[in-house]
C-alpha atoms as a PDB file:
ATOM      1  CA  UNK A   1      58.507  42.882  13.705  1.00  0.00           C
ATOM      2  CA  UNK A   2      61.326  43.280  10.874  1.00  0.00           C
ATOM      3  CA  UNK A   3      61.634  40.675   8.612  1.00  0.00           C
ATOM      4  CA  UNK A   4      64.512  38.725   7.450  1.00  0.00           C
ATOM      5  CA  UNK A   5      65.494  40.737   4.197  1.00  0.00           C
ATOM      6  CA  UNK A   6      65.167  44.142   6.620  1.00  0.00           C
ATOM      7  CA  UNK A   7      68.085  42.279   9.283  1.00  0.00           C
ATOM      8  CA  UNK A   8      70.175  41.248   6.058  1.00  0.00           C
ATOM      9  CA  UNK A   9      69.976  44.544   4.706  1.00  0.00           C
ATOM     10  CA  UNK A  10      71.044  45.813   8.352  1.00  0.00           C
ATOM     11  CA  UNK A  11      73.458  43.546   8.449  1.00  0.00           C
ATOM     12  CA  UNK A  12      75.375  44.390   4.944  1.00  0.00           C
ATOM     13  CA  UNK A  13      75.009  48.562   6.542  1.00  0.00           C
ATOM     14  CA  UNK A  14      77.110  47.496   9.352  1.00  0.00           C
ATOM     15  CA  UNK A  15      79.637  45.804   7.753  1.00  0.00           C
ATOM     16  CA  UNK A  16      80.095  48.055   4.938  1.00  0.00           C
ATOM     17  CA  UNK A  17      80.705  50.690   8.067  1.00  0.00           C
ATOM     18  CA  UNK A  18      82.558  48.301   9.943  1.00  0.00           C
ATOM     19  CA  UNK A  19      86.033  50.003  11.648  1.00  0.00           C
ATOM     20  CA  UNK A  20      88.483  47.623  11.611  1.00  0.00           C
ATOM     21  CA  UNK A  21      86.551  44.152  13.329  1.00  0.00           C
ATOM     22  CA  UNK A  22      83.451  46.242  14.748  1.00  0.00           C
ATOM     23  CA  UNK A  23      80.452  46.089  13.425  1.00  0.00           C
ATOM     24  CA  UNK A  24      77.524  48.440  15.106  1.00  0.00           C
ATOM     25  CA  UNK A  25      74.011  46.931  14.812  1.00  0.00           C
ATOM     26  CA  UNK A  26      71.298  48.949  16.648  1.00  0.00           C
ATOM     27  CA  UNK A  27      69.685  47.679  19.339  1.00  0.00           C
ATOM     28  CA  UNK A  28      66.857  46.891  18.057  1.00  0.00           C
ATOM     29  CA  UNK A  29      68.511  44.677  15.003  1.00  0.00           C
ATOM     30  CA  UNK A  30      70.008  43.044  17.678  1.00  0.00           C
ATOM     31  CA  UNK A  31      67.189  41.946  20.364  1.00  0.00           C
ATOM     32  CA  UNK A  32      65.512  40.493  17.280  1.00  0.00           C
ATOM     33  CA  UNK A  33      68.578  38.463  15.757  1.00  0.00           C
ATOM     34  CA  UNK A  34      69.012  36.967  19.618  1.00  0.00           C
ATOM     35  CA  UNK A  35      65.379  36.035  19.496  1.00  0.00           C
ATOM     36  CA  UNK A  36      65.369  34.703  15.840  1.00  0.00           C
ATOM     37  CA  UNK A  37      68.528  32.524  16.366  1.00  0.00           C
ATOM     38  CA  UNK A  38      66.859  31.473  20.123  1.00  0.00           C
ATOM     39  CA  UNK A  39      65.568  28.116  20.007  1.00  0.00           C
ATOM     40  CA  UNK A  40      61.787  28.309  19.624  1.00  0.00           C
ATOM     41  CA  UNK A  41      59.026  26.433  21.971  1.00  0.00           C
ATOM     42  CA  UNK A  42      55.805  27.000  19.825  1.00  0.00           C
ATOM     43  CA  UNK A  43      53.939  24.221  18.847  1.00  0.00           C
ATOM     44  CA  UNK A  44      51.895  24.850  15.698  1.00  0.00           C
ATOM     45  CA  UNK A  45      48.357  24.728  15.064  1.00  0.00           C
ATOM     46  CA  UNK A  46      48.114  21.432  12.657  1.00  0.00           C
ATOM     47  CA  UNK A  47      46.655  22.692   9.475  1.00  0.00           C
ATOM     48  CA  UNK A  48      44.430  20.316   7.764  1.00  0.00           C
ATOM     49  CA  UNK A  49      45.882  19.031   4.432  1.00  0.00           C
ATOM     50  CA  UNK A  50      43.665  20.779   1.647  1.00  0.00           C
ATOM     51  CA  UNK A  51      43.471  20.407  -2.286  1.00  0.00           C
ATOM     52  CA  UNK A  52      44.319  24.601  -1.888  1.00  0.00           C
ATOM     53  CA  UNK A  53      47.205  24.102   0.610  1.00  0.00           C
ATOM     54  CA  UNK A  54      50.774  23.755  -0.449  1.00  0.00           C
ATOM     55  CA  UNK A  55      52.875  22.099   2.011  1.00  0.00           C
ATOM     56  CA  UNK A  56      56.015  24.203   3.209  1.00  0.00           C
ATOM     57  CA  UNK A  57      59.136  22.956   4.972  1.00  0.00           C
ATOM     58  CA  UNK A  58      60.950  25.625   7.006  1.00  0.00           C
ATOM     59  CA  UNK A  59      64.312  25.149   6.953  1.00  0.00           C
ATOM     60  CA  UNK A  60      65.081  27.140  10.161  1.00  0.00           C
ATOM     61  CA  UNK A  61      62.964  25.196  12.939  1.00  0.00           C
ATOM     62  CA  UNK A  62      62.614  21.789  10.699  1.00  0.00           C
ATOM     63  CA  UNK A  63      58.875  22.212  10.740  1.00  0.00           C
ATOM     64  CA  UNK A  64      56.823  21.499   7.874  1.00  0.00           C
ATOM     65  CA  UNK A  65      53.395  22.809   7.499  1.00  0.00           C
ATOM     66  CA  UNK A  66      50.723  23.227   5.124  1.00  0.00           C
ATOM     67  CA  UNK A  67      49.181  27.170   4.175  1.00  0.00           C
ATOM     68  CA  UNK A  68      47.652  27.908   1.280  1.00  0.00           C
ATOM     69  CA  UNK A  69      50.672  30.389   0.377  1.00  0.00           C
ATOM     70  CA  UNK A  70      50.075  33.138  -1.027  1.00  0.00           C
ATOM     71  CA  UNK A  71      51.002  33.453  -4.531  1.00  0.00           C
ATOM     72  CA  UNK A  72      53.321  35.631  -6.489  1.00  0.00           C
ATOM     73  CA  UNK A  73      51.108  36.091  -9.769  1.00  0.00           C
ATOM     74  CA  UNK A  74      53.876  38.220 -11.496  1.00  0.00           C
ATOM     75  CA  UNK A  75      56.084  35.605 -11.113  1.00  0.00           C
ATOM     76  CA  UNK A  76      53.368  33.252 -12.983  1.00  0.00           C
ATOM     77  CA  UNK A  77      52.582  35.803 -15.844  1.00  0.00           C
ATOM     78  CA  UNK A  78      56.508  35.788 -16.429  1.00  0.00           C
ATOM     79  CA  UNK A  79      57.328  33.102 -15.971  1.00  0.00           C
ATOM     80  CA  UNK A  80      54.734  30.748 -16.379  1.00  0.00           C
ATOM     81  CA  UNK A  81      55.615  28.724 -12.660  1.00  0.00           C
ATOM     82  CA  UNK A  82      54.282  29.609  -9.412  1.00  0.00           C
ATOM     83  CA  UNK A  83      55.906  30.919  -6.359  1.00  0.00           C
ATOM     84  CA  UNK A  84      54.186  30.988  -3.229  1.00  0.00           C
ATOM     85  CA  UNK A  85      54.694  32.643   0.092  1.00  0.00           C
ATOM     86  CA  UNK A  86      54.023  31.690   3.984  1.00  0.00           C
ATOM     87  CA  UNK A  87      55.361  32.711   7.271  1.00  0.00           C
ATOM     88  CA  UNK A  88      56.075  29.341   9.198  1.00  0.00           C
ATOM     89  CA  UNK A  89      53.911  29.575  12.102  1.00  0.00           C
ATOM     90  CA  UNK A  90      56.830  27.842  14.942  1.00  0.00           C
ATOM     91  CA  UNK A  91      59.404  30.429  14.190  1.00  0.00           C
ATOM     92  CA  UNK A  92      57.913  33.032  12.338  1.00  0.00           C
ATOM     93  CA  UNK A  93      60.805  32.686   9.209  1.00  0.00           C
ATOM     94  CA  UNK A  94      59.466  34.003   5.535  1.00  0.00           C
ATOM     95  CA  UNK A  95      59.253  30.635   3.586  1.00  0.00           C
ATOM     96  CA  UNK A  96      59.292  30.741  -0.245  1.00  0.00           C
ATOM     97  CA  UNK A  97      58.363  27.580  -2.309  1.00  0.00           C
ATOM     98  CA  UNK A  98      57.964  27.296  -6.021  1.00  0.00           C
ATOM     99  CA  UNK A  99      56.502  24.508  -8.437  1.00  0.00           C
ATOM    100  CA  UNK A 100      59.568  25.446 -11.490  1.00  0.00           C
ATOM    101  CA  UNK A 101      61.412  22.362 -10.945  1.00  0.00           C
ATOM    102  CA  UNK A 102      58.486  19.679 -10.459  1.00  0.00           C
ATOM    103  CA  UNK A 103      56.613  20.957 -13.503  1.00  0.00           C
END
């Protein structure tokens, strides 16, 4: 499955070689922008809460869910804040939540 950057990236390619108000996506670009903007019927596993477990809020579906995220440490060294990452398990979008402004 591509991910979100790879179908913005795609995206930005077609309409930098747009011709006049065409754009040409492949096909394959395409099938999976119809099924990411397709309303989604999955009903997540509940996850536990857990002292590990940050609690994400996907802004696509509306879900929230807690993962334990996986954490950017390069972004810690840095930076000194964490950013963690977690697929949202309804839709599938690439959720990215940090601690910078709480801290």
């Amino acid at each position: 499955m591509k991910s979100k950057k790879d179908i913005i990236l795609s995206l930005k390619l077609g309409l930098f070689n747009a011709d006049g108000d065409k754009v040409i996506l492949s096909k394959s670009d395409t099938e999976w922008l119809l099924e990411y903007l397709q309303p989604q019927a999955v009903t997540p596993q509940p996850t536990q809460r857990n002292e590990n477990y940050q609690l994400f809020y996907c802004d696509h579906c509306g879900k929230s869910f807690w993962y334990p995220g996986d954490e950017d440490p390069e972004i810690r060294r840095d930076f000194g804040y964490s950013v963690w990452y977690a697929t949202c398990p309804t839709c599938g979008e690439e959720i990215r939540l940090t601690d910078h402004y709480w801290r």
